[in-house]
N, C-alpha and C. Protein backbone atom coordinates (compact mmCIF):
# COMPACT_ATOMS: atom_id res chain seq x y z
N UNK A 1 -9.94 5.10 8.95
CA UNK A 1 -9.38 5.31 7.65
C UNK A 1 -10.51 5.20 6.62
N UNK A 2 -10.67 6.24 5.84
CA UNK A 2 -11.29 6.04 4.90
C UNK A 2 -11.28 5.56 3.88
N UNK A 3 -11.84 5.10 2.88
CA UNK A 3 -11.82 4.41 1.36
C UNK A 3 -12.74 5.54 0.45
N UNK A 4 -12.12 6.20 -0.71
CA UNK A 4 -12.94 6.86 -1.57
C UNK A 4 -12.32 6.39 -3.22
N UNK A 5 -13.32 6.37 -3.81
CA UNK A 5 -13.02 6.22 -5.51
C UNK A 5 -12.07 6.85 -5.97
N UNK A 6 -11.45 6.88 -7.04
CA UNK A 6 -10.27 7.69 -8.01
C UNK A 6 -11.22 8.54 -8.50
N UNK A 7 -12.64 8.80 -8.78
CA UNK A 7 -13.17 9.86 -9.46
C UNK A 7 -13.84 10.75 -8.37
N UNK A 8 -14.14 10.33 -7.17
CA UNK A 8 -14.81 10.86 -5.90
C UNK A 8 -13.34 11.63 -5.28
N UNK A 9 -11.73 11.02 -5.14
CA UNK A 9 -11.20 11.79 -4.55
C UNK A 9 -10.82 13.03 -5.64
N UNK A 10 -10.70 12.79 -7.14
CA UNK A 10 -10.72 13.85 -8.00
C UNK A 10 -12.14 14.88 -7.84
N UNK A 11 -12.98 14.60 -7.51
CA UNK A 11 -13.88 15.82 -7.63
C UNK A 11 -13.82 16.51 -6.14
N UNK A 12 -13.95 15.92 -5.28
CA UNK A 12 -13.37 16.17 -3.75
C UNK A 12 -12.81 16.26 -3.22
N UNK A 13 -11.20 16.57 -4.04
CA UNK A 13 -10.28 16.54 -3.15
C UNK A 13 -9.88 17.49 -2.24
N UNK A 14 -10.20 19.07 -2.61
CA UNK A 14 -10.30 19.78 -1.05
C UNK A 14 -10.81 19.57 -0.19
N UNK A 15 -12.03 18.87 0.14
CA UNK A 15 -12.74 18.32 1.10
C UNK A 15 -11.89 17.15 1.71
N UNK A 16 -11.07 16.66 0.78
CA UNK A 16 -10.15 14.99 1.20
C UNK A 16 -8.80 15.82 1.85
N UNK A 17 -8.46 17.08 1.29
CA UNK A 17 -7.52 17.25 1.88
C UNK A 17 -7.63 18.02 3.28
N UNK A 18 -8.61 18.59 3.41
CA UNK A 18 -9.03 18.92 4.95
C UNK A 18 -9.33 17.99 5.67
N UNK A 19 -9.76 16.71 5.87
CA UNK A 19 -9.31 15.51 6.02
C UNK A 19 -8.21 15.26 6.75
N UNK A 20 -7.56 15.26 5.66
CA UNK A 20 -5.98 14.77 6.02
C UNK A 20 -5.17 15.95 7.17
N UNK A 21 -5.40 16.97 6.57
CA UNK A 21 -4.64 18.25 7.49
C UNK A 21 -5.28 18.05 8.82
N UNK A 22 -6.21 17.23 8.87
CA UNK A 22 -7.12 16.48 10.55
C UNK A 22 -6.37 15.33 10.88
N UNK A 23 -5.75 14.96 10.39
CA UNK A 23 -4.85 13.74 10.73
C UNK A 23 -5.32 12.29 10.13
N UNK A 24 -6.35 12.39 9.33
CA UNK A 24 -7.04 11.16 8.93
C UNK A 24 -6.01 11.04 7.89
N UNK A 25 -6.30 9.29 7.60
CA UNK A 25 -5.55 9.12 7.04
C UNK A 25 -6.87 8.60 5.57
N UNK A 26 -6.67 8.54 4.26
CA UNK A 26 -7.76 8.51 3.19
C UNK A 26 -7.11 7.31 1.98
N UNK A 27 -7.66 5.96 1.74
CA UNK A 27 -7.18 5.52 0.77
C UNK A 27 -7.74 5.74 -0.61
N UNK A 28 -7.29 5.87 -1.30
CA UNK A 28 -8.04 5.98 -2.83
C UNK A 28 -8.23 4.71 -3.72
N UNK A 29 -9.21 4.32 -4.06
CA UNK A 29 -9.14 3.20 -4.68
C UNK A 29 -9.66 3.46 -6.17
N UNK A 30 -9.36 2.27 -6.78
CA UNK A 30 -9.87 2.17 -8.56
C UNK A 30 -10.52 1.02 -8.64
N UNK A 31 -11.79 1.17 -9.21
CA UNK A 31 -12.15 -0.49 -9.14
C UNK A 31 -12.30 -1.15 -7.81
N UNK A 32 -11.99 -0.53 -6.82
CA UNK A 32 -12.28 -1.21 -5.40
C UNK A 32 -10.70 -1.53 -4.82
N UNK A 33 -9.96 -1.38 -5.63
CA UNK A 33 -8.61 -2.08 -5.33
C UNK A 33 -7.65 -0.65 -5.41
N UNK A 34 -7.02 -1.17 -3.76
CA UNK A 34 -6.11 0.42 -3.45
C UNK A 34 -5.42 0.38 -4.19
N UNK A 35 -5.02 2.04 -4.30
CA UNK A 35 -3.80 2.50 -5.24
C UNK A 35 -3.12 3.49 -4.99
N UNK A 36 -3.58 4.26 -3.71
CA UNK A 36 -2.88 5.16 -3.34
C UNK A 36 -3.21 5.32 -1.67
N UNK A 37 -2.41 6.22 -1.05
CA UNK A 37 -3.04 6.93 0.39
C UNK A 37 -2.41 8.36 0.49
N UNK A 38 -3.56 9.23 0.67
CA UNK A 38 -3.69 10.27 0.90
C UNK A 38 -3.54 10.50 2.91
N UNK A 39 -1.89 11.03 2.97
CA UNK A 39 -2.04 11.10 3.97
C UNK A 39 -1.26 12.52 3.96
N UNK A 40 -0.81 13.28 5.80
CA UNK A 40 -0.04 14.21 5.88
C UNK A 40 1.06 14.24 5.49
N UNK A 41 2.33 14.79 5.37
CA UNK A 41 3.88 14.30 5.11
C UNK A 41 3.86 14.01 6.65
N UNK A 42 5.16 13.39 6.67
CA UNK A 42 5.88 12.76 8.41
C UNK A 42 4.73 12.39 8.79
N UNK A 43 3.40 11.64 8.12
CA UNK A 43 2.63 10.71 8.92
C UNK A 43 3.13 9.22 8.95
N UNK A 44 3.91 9.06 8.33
CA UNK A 44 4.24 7.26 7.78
C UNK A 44 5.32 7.51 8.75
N UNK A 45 5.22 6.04 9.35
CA UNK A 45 5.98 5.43 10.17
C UNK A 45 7.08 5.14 10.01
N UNK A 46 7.94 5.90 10.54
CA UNK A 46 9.90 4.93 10.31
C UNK A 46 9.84 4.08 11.36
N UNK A 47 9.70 2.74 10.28
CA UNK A 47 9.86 1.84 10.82
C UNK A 47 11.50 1.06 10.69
N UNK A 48 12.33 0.93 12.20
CA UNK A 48 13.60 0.46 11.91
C UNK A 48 13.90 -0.41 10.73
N UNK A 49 15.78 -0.70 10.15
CA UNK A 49 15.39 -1.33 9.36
C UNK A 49 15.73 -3.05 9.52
N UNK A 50 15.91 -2.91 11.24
CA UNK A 50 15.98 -4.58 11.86
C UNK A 50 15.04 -5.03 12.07
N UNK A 51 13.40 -4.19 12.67
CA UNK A 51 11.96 -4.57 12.38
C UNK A 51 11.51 -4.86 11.18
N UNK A 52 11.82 -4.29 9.82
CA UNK A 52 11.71 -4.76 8.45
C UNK A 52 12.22 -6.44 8.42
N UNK A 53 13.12 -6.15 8.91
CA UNK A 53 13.72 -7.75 8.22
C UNK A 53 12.63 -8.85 8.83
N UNK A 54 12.48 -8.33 10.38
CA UNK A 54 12.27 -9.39 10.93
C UNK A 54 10.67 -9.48 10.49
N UNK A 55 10.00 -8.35 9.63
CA UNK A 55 8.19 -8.94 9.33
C UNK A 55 8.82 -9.32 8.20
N UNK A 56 9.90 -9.32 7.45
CA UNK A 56 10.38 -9.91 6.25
C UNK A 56 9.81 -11.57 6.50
N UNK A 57 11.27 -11.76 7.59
CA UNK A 57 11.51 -13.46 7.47
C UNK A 57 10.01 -13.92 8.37
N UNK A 58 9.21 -13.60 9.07
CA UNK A 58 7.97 -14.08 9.70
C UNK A 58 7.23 -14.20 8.34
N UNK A 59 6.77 -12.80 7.55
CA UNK A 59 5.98 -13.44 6.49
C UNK A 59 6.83 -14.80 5.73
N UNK A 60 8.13 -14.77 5.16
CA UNK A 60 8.43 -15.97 4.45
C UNK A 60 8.58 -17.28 5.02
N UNK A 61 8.04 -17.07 6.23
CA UNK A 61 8.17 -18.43 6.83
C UNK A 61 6.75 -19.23 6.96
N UNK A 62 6.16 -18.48 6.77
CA UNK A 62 4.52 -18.46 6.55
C UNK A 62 3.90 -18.77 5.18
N UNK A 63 4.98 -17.80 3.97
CA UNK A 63 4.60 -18.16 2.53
C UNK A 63 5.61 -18.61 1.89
N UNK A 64 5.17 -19.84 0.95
CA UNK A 64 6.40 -20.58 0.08
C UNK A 64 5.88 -20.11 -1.55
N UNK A 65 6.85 -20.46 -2.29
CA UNK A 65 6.78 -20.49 -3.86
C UNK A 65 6.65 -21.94 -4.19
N UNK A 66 6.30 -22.98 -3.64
CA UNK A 66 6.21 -24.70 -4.01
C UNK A 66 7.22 -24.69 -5.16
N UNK A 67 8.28 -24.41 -4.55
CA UNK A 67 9.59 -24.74 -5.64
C UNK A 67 9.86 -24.05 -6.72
N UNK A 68 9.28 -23.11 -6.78
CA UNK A 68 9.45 -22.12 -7.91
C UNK A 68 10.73 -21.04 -7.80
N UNK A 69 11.58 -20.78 -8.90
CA UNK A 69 12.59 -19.70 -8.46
C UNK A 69 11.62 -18.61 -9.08
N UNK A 70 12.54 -17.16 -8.54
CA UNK A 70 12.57 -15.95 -8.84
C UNK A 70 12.42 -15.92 -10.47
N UNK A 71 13.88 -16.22 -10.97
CA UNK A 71 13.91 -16.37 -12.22
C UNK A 71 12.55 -17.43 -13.18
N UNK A 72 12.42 -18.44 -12.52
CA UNK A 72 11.21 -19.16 -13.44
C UNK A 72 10.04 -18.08 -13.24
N UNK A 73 9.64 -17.56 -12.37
CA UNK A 73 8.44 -16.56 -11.97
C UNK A 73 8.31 -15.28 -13.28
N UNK A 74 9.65 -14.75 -13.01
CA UNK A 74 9.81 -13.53 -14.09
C UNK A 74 9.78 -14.21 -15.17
N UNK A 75 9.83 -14.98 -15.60
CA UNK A 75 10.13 -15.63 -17.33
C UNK A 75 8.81 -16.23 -17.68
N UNK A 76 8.20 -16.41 -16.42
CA UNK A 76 6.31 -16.62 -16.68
C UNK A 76 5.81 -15.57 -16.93
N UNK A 77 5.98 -14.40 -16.79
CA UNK A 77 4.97 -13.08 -16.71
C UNK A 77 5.94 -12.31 -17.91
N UNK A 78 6.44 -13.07 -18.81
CA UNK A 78 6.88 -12.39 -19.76
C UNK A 78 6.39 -13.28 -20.92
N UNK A 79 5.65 -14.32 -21.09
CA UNK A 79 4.97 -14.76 -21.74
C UNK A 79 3.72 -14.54 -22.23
């Protein structure tokens, strides 16, 4: 998988999209930090939606909020 800039896949992107029509898959980043993926259509995985739950509850059993609700969270980031 590749990693290319937001201004490198704008000047390149026929080259990124022959790429992809190869089956690669291309992330685009800004600042270093992803923001997109340039892939084929029907390349992304259907993933069931009883396998969802279950990387659901494995990650939350792994990560806590140290007592924090939902609601206190959103009412922080509106400050």
């Amino acid at each position: 998988m590749e990693k290319v800039g937001a201004y490198e896949a704008k000047t390149h992107l026929p080259k990124l999209l022959k790429l992809v029509a190869r089956g690669e898959k291309i992330i685009i980043t800004k600042h270093g930090v992803p923001v997109a993926t340039l892939q084929a259509p029907g390349s992304a995985r259907n993933i069931p939606v009883r396998e969802v739950i279950k990387q659901i509850r494995k990650f939350r059993s792994k990560h806590s909020l140290n007592g924090l609700s939902l609601k206190e969270m959103i009412a922080e980031g509106r400050k």
